[in-house]
Protein backbone atom coordinates (compact mmCIF):
# COMPACT_ATOMS: atom_id res chain seq x y z
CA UNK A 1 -224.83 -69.75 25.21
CA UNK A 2 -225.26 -66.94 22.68
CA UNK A 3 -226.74 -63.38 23.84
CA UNK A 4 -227.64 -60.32 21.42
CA UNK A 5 -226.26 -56.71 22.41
CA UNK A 6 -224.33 -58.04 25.66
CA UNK A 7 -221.47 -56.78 28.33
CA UNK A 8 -219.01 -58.88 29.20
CA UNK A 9 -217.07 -57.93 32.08
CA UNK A 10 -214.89 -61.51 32.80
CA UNK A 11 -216.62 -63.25 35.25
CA UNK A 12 -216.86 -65.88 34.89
CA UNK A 13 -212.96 -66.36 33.19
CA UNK A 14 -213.75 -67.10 29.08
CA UNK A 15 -211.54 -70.40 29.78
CA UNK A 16 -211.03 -72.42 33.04
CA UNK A 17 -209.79 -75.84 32.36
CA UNK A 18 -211.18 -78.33 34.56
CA UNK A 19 -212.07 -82.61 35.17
CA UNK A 20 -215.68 -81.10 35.68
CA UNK A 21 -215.69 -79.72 32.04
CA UNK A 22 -218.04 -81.38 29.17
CA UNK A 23 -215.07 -83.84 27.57
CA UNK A 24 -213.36 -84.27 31.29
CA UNK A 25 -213.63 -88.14 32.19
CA UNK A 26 -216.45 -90.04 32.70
CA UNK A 27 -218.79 -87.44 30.53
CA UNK A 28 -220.97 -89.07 28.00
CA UNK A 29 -219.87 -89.22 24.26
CA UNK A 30 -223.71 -86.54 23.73
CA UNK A 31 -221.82 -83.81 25.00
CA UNK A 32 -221.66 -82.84 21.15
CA UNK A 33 -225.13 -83.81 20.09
CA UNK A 34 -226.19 -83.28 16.35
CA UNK A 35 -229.48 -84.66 16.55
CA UNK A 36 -231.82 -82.49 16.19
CA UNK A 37 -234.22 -83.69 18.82
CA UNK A 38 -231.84 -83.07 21.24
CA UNK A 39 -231.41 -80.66 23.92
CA UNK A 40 -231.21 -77.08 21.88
CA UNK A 41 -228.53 -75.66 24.50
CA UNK A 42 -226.02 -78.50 23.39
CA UNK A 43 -226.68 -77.22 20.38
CA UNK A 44 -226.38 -73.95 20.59
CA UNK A 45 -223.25 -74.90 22.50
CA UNK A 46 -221.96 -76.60 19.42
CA UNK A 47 -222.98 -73.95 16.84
CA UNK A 48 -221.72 -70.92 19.20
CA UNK A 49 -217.86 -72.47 19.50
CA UNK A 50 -217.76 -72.88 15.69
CA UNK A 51 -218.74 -69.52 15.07
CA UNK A 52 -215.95 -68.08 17.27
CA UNK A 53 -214.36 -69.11 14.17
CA UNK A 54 -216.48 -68.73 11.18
CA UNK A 55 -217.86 -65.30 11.90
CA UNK A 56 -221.14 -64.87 9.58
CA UNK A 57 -219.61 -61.06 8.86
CA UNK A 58 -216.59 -59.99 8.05
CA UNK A 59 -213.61 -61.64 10.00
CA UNK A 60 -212.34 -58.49 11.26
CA UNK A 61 -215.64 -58.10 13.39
CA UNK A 62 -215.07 -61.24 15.26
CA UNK A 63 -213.27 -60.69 18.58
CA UNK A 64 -212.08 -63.73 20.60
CA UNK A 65 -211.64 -63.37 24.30
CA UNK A 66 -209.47 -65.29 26.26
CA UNK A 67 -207.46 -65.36 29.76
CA UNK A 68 -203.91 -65.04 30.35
CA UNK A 69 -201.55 -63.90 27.52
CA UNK A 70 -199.35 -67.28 26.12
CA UNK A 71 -196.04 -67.57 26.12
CA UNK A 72 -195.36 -67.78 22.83
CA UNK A 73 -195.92 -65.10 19.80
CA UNK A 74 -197.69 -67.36 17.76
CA UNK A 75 -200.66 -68.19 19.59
CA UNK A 76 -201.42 -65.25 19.11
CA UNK A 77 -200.43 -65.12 15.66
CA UNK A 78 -202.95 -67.81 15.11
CA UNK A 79 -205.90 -66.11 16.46
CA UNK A 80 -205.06 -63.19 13.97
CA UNK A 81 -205.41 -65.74 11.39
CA UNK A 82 -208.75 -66.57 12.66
CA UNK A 83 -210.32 -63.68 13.66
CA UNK A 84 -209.84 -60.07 13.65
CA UNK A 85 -209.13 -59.47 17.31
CA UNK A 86 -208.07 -61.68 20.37
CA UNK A 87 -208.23 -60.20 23.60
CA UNK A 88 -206.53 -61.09 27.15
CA UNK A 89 -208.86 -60.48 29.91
CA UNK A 90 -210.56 -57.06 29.02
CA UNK A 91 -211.92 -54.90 31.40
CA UNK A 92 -215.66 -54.84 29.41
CA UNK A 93 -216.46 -56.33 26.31
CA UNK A 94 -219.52 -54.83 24.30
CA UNK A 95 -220.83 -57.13 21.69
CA UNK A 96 -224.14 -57.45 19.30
CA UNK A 97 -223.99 -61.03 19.82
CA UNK A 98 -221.64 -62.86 22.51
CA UNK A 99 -221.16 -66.32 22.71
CA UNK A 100 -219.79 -67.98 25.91
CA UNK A 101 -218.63 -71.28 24.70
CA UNK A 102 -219.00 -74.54 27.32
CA UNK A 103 -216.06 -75.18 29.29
CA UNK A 104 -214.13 -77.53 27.04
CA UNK A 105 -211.24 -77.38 24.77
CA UNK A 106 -211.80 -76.80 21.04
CA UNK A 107 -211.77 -80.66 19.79
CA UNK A 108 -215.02 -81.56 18.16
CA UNK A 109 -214.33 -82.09 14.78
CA UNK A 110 -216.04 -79.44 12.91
CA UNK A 111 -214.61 -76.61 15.02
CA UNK A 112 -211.12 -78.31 14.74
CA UNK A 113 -211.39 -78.46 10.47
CA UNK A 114 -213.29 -75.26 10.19
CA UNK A 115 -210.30 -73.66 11.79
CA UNK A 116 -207.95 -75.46 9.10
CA UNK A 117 -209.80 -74.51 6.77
CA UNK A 118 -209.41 -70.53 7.78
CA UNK A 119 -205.66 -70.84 8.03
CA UNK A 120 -205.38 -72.32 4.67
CA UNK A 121 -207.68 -69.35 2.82
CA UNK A 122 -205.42 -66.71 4.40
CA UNK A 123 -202.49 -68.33 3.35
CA UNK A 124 -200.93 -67.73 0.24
CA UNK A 125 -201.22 -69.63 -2.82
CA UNK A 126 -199.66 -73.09 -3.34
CA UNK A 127 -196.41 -72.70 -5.54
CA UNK A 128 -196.27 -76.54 -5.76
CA UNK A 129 -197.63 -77.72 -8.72
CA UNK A 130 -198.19 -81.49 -7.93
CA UNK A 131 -198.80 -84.13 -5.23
CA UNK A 132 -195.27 -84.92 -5.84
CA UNK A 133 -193.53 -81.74 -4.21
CA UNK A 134 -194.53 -82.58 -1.40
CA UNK A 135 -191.91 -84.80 -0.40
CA UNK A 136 -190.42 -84.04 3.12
CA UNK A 137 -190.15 -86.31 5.94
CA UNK A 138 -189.89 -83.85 9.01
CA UNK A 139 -187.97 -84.99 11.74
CA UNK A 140 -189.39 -82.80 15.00
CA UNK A 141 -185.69 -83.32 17.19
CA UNK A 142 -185.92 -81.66 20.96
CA UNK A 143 -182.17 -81.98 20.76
CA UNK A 144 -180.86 -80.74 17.50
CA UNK A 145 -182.44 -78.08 15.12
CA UNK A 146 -184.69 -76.27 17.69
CA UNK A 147 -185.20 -75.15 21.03
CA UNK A 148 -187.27 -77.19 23.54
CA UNK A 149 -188.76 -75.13 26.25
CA UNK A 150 -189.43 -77.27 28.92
CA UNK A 151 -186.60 -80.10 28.35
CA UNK A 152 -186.69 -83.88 28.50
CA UNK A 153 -187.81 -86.32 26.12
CA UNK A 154 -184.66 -86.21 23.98
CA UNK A 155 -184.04 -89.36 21.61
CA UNK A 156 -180.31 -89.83 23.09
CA UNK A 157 -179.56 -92.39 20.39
CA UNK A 158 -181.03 -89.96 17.76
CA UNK A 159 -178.56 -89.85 14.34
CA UNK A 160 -178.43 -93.72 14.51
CA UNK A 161 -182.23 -93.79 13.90
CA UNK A 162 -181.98 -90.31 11.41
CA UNK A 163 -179.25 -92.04 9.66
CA UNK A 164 -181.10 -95.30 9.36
CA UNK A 165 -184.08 -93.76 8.14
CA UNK A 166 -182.23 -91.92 5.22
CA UNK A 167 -180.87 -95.26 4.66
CA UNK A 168 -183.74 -96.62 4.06
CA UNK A 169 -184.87 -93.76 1.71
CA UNK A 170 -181.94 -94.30 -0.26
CA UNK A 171 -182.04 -98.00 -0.65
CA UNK A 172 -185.63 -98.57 -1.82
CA UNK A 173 -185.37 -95.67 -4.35
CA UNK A 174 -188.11 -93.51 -2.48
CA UNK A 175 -188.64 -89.81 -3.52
CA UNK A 176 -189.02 -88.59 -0.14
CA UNK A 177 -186.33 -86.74 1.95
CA UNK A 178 -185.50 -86.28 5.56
CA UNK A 179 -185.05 -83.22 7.46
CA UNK A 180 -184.86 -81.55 10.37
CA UNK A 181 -187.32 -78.69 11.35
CA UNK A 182 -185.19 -75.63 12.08
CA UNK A 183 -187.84 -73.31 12.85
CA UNK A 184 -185.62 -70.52 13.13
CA UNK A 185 -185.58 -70.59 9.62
CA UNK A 186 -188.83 -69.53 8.78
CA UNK A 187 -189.99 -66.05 8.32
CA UNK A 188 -193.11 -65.87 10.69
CA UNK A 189 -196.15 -68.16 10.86
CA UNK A 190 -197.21 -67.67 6.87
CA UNK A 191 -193.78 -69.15 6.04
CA UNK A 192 -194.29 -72.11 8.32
CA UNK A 193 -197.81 -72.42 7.81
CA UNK A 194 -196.89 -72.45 3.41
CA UNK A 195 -194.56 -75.33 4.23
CA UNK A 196 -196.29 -77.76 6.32
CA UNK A 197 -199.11 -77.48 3.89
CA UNK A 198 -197.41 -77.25 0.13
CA UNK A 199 -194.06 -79.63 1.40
CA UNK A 200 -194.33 -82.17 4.09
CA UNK A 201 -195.81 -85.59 3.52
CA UNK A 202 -194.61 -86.63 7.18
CA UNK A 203 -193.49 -85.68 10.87
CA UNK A 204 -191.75 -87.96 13.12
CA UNK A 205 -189.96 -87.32 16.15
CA UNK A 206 -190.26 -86.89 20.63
CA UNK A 207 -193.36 -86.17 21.87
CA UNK A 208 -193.46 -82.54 21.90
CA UNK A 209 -195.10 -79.08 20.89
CA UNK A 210 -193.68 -79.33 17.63
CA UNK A 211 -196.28 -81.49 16.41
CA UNK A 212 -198.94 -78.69 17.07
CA UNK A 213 -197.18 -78.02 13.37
CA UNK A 214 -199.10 -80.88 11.83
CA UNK A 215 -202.61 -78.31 12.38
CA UNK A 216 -200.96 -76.53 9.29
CA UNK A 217 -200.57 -80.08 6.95
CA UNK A 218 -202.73 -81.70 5.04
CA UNK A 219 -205.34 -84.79 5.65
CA UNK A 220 -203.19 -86.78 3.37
CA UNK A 221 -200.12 -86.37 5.97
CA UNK A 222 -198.70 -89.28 8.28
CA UNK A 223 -197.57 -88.38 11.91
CA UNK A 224 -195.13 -91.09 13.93
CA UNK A 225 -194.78 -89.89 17.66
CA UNK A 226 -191.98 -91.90 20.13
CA UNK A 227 -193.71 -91.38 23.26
CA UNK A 228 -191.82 -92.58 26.52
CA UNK A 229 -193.27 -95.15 28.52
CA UNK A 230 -196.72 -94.37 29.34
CA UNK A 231 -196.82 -95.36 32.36
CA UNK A 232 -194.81 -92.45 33.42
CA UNK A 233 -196.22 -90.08 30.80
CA UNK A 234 -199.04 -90.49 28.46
CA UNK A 235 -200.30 -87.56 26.89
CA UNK A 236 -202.73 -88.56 23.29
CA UNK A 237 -203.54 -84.99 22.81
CA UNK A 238 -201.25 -85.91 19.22
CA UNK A 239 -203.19 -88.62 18.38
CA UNK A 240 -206.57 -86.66 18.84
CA UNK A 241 -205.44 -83.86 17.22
CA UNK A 242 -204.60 -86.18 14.01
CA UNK A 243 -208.21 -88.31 14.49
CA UNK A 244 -209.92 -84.87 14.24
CA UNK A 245 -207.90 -83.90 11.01
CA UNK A 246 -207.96 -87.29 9.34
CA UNK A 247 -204.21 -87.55 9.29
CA UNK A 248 -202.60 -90.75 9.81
CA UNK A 249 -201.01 -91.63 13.27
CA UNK A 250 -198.67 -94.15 14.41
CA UNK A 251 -196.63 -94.51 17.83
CA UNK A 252 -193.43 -96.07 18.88
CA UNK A 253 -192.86 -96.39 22.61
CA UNK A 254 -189.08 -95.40 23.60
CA UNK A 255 -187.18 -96.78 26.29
CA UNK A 256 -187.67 -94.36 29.26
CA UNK A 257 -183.81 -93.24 30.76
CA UNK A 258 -184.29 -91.03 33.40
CA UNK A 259 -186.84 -88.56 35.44
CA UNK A 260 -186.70 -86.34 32.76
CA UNK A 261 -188.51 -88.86 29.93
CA UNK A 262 -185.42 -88.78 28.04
CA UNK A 263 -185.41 -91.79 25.55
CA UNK A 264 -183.60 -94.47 23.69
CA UNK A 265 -185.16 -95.85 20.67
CA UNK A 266 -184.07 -99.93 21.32
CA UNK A 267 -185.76 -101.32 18.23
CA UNK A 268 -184.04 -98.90 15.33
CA UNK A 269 -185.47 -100.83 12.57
CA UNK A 270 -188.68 -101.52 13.90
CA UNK A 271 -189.24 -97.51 13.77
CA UNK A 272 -187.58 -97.43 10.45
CA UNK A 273 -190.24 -100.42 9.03
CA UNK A 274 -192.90 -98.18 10.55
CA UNK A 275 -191.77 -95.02 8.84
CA UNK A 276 -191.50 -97.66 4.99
CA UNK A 277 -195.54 -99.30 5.70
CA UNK A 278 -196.94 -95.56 6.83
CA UNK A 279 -195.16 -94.36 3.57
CA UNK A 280 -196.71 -97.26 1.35
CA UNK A 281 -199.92 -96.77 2.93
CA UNK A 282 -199.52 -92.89 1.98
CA UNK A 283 -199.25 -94.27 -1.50
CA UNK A 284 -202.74 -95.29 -1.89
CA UNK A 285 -205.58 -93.47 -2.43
CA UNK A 286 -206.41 -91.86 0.50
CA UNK A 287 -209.55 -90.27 2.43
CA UNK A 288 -209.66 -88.60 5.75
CA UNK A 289 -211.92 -91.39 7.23
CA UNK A 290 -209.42 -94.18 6.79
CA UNK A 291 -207.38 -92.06 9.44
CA UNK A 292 -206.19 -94.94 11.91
CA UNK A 293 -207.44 -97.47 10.40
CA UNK A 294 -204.10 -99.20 11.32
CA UNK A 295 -204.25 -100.58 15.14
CA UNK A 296 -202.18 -101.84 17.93
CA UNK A 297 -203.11 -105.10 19.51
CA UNK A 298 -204.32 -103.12 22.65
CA UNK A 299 -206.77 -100.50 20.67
CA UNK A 300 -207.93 -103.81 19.15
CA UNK A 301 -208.65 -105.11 22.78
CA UNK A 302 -210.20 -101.84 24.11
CA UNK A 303 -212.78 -102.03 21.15
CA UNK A 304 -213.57 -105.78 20.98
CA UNK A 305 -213.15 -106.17 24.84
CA UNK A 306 -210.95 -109.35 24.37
CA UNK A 307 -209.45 -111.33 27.04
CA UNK A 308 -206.35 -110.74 28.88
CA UNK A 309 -205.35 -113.96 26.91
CA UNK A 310 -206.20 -112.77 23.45
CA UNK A 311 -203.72 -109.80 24.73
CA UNK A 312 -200.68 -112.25 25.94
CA UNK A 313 -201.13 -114.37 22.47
CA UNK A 314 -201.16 -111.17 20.36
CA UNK A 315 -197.98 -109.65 22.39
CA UNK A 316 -196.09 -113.55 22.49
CA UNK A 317 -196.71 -113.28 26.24
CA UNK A 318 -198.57 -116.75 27.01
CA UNK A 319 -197.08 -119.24 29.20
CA UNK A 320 -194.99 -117.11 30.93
CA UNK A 321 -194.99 -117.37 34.56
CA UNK A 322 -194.87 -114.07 36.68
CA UNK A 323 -191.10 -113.77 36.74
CA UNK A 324 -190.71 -114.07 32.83
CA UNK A 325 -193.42 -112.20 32.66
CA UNK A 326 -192.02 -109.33 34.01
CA UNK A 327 -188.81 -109.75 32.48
CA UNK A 328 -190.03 -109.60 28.86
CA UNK A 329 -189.75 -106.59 26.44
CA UNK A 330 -193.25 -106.81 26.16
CA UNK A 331 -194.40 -106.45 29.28
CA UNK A 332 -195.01 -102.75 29.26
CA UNK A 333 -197.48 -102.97 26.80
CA UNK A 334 -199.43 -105.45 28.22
CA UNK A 335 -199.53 -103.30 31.54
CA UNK A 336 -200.46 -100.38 28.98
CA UNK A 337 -203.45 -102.64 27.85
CA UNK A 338 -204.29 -103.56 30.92
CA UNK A 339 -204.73 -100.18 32.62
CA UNK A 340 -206.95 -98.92 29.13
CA UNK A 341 -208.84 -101.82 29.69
CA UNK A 342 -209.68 -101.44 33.43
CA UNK A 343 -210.47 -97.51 32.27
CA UNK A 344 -212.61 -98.55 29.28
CA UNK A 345 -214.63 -101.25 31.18
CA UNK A 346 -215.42 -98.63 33.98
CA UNK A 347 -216.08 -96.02 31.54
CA UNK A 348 -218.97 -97.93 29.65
CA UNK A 349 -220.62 -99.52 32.81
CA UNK A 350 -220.85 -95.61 34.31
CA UNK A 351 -222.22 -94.31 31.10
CA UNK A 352 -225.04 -97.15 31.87
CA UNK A 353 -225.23 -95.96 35.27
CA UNK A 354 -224.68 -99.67 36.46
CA UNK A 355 -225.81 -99.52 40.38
CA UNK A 356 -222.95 -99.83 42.95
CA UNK A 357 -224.16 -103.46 43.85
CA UNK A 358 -223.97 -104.95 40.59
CA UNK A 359 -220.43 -103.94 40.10
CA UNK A 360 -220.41 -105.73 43.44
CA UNK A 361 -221.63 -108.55 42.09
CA UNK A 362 -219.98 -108.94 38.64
CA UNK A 363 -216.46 -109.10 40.93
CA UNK A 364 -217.77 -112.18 42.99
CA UNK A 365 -218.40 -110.39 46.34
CA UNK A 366 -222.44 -111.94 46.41
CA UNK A 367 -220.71 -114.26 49.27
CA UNK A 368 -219.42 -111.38 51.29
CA UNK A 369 -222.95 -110.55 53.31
CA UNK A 370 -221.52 -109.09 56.57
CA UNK A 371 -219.73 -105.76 56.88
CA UNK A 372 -217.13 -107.97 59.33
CA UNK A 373 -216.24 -109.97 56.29
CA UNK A 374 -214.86 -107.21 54.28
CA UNK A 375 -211.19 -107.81 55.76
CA UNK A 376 -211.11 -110.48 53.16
CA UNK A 377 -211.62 -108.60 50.23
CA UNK A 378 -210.16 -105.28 50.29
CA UNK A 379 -206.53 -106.07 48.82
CA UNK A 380 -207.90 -107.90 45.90
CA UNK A 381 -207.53 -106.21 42.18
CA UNK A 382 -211.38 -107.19 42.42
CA UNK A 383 -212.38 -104.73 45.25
CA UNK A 384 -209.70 -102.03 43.32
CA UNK A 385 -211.81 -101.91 40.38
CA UNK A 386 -215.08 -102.18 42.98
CA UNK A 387 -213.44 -99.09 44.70
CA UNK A 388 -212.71 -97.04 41.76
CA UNK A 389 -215.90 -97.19 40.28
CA UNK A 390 -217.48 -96.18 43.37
CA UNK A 391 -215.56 -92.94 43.62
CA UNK A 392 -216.69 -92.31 40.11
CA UNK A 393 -220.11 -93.20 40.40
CA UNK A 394 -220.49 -90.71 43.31
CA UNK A 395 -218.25 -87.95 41.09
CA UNK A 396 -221.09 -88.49 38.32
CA UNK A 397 -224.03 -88.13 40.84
CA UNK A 398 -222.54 -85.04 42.65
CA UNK A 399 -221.62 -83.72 39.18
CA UNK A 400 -225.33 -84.31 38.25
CA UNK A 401 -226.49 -82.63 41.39
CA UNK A 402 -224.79 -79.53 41.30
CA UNK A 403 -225.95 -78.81 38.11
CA UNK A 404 -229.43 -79.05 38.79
CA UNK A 405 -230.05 -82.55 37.37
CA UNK A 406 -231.68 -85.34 38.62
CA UNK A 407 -229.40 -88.19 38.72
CA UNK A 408 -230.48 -90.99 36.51
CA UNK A 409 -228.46 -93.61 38.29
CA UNK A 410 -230.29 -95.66 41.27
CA UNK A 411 -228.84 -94.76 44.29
CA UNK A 412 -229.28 -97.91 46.34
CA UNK A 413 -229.68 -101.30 44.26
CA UNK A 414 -232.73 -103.81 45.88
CA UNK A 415 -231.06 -106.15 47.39
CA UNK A 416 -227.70 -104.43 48.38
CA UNK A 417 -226.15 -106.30 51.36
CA UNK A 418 -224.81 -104.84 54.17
CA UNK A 419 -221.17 -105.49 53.13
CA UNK A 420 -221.78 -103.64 49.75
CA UNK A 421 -223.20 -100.40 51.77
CA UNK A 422 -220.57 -100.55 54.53
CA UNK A 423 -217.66 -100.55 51.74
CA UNK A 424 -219.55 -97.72 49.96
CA UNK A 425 -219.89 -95.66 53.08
CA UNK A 426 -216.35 -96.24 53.80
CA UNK A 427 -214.94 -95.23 50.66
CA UNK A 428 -217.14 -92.15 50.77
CA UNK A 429 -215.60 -91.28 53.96
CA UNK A 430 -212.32 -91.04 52.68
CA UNK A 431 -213.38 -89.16 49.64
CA UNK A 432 -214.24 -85.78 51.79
CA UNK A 433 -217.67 -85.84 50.20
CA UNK A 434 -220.09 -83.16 52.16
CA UNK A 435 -223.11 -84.47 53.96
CA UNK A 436 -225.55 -83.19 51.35
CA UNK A 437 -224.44 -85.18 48.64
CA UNK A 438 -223.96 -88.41 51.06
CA UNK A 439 -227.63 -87.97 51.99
CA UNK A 440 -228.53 -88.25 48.16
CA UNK A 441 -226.00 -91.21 47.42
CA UNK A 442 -226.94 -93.35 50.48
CA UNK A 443 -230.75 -93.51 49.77
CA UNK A 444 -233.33 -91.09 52.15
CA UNK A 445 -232.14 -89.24 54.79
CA UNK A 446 -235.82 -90.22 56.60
CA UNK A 447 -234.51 -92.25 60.31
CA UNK A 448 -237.08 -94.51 59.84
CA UNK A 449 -235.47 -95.77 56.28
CA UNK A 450 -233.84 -99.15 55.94
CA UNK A 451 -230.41 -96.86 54.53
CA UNK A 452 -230.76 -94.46 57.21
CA UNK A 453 -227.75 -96.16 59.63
CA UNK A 454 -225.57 -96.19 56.75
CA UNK A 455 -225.56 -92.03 56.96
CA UNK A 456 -225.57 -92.69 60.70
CA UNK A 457 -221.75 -94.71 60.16
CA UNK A 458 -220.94 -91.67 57.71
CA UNK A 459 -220.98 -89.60 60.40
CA UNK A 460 -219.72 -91.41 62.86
CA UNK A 461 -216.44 -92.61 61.11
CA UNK A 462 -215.81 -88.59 60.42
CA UNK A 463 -216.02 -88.00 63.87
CA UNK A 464 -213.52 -91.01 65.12
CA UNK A 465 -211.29 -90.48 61.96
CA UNK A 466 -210.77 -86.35 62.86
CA UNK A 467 -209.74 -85.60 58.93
CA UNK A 468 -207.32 -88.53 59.06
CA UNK A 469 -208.08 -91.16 56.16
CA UNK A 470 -210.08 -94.62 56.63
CA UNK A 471 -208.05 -98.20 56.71
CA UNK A 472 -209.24 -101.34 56.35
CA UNK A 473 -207.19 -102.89 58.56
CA UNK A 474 -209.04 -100.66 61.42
CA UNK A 475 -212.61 -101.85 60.21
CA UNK A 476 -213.45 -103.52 63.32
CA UNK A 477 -213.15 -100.20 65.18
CA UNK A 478 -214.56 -98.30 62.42
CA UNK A 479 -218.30 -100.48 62.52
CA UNK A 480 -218.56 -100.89 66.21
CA UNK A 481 -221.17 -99.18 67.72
CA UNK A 482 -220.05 -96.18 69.81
């Protein structure tokens, strides 16, 4: 939203961060529209965060505005780069023109290269003369060379896999070095800023802050993160970040040690391969929309929506029973895969607005007719993926609701069974939902409607249940007339 000769006076906060934001899950892939026949708020929405950092005056008259101060100097140091003046919750703000960006980080692409692009003009000029000089492989260590604020994630069998890599270096006759990122070395963000743009060619290491470096590289730059095992800790914000700057990514999952996501890197050479192909590929001529064009076996699954035995061929997993299964080195993945797959199958049916009862039907329920029968479904992986779409299909609708919007989903499918609406009342039960939006999401609230008694065991099952959570295995109870 962008207003001419405004106060600001903090409420509401400049930046909340929040599921219910614009890119929180489930949120359509429009929330940055650029067609023009679109809603002009989006828009506006669009145009207002970029100029936050491509003021159409003079860069000292921009002022960003943000919440709490950060814990480290150079934040702040950035925004200095970018604007002329970053605040931390001011008392009033008087502006010609203020613009209240929507409640989302900074990630859509133009906003995230614009800002590149500022950094780079107020740096200094390259003192590099060619391609060639910039030759560093960075190793990013959270156990030698820097300081790690919050711990953890530590490559424990780190100088074997440094001292391979150099190795390699050596033996094939490449011109590229590796070293480790002392940042204490630097003088200030210019210095580091100069270097990541005029020297390094790569960054590998833990997942960790470090990598925020790579905003200050160029495109033509290749980033290889060892992430622990992501079923204990997946954060892609690395990946994205490289997407948006059309730098190449690659990822080696680590052998998780202890609580603290400390890792060992099992597979030495199969990093040290992955460093030699991301180098050759480097090589070639190079533009930022090849970015990733490289791909796992499970991206390839997500996008393609191949079977579960596409996925066991392409990880050597087939013909394993459910012992070996378990037991293999690749098992991990395939769980990975699995998981993304569940997430990306839900995601695309809610963006449809799919009703309840056809998810009901696509996982074979069209047999279960009577509320009674539901005992025989609940503990399948079926009814999971029935559940979890419900709770996300009411999170849409109630998100819909509260912002004014009629929901474009159908409430109640034709033809819904009994078992279907008892399972959805049920789960909504448990989901603390208020009245209000259970009236909407259960069909009319009128007692002479077909959906009314379904609101009518809503409110009952509060009233048994006190605040204490729903089980299955007391349905009987639960559906029983009082």
């Amino acid at each position: 939203m962008v207003f001419a000769n405004a106060v600001y006076r903090g409420d509401p906060p400049p930046d909340i961060w929040s599921e219910k934001g614009c890119m929180g899950h489930y949120v359509s892939h429009t929330s940055f529209e650029h067609d023009l026949s679109t809603n002009a708020s989006e828009l506006a929405l669009e145009r207002g965060q970029a100029q936050l950092v491509i003021p159409t005056v003079k860069k000292t008259e921009t002022v960003i505005v943000s919440g709490r101060k950060p814990r480290d100097a150079i934040v702040n140091n950035i925004y200095k780069v970018m604007v002329g003046q970053h605040l931390h919750k001011p008392g009033s703000v008087f502006a010609k023109r203020l613009v209240f960006s929507c409640r989302a980080p900074l990630i859509h692409p133009f906003t995230t290269q614009r800002i590149t692009e500022n950094i780079f003009q107020s740096l200094p000029p390259s003192a590099t003369a060619s391609e060639s000089d910039r030759n560093i492989i960075l190793f990013l260590s959270r156990s030698s060379g820097g300081k790690a604020f919050n711990g953890g994630r530590r490559i424990l069998n780190e100088p074997k896999l440094f001292d391979a890599i150099s190795s390699m270096l050596k033996a094939t006759g490449r011109p590229e070095k590796l070293q480790y990122f002392r940042h204490d070395k630097f003088n200030g963000l210019d210095d580091v800023a100069t270097f990541m743009r005029d020297r390094v060619k790569m960054m590998i290491g833990p997942h960790g802050a470090a990598f925020y470096n790579a905003r200050f590289a160029q495109p033509h730059t290749a980033l290889i993160e060892i992430i622990p095992d992501p079923n204990k800790f997946f954060v892609p914000c690395f990946w994205e970040q490289a997407r948006l700057l059309g730098q190449d990514y690659s990822a080696h999952v680590g052998e998780t040690q202890n609580a603290q996501n400390d890792m060992m890197v099992d597979d030495i050479q199969n990093v040290v391969q992955l460093v030699q192909d991301r180098l050759a590929y480097l090589d070639k001529s190079y533009r930022m929309q090849d970015a990733l064009d490289h791909k796992y076996a499970w991206d390839v699954g997500l996008e393609l929506d191949v079977s579960d035995d596409y996925v066991r061929k392409a990880l050597k997993l087939r013909g394993l029973d459910d012992a070996a299964l378990k037991a293999h080195a690749n098992y991990r993945y395939h769980e990975f895969f699995s998981r993304k797959a569940v997430e990306n199958r839900l995601y695309k049916q809610l963006q449809r607005d799919v009703p309840t009862f056809e998810i009901w039907k696509d996982q074979g329920f069209s047999h279960i007719t009577k509320a009674v029968d539901l005992k025989q479904i609940v503990n399948t992986m079926e009814f999971k993926f029935y559940e979890r779409y419900v709770k996300a299909f009411h999170q849409k609708v109630k998100g819909d609701i509260n912002a004014w919007r009629d929901p474009t989903a159908v409430m109640v499918a034709r033809g819904a069974t009994e078992a279907e609406m008892t399972a959805r009342t049920l789960i909504l039960v448990n989901s603390g939902m208020k009245e209000d939006y259970v009236k909407a999401l259960l069909g009319k609230e009128l007692e002479n409607h077909i959906d009314y008694k379904y609101l009518e065991l809503f409110r009952n099952a509060k009233e048994r249940l006190d605040g204490k959570q729903f089980k299955w295995e007391n349905l009987e109870d639960i559906i029983k007339k009082p």
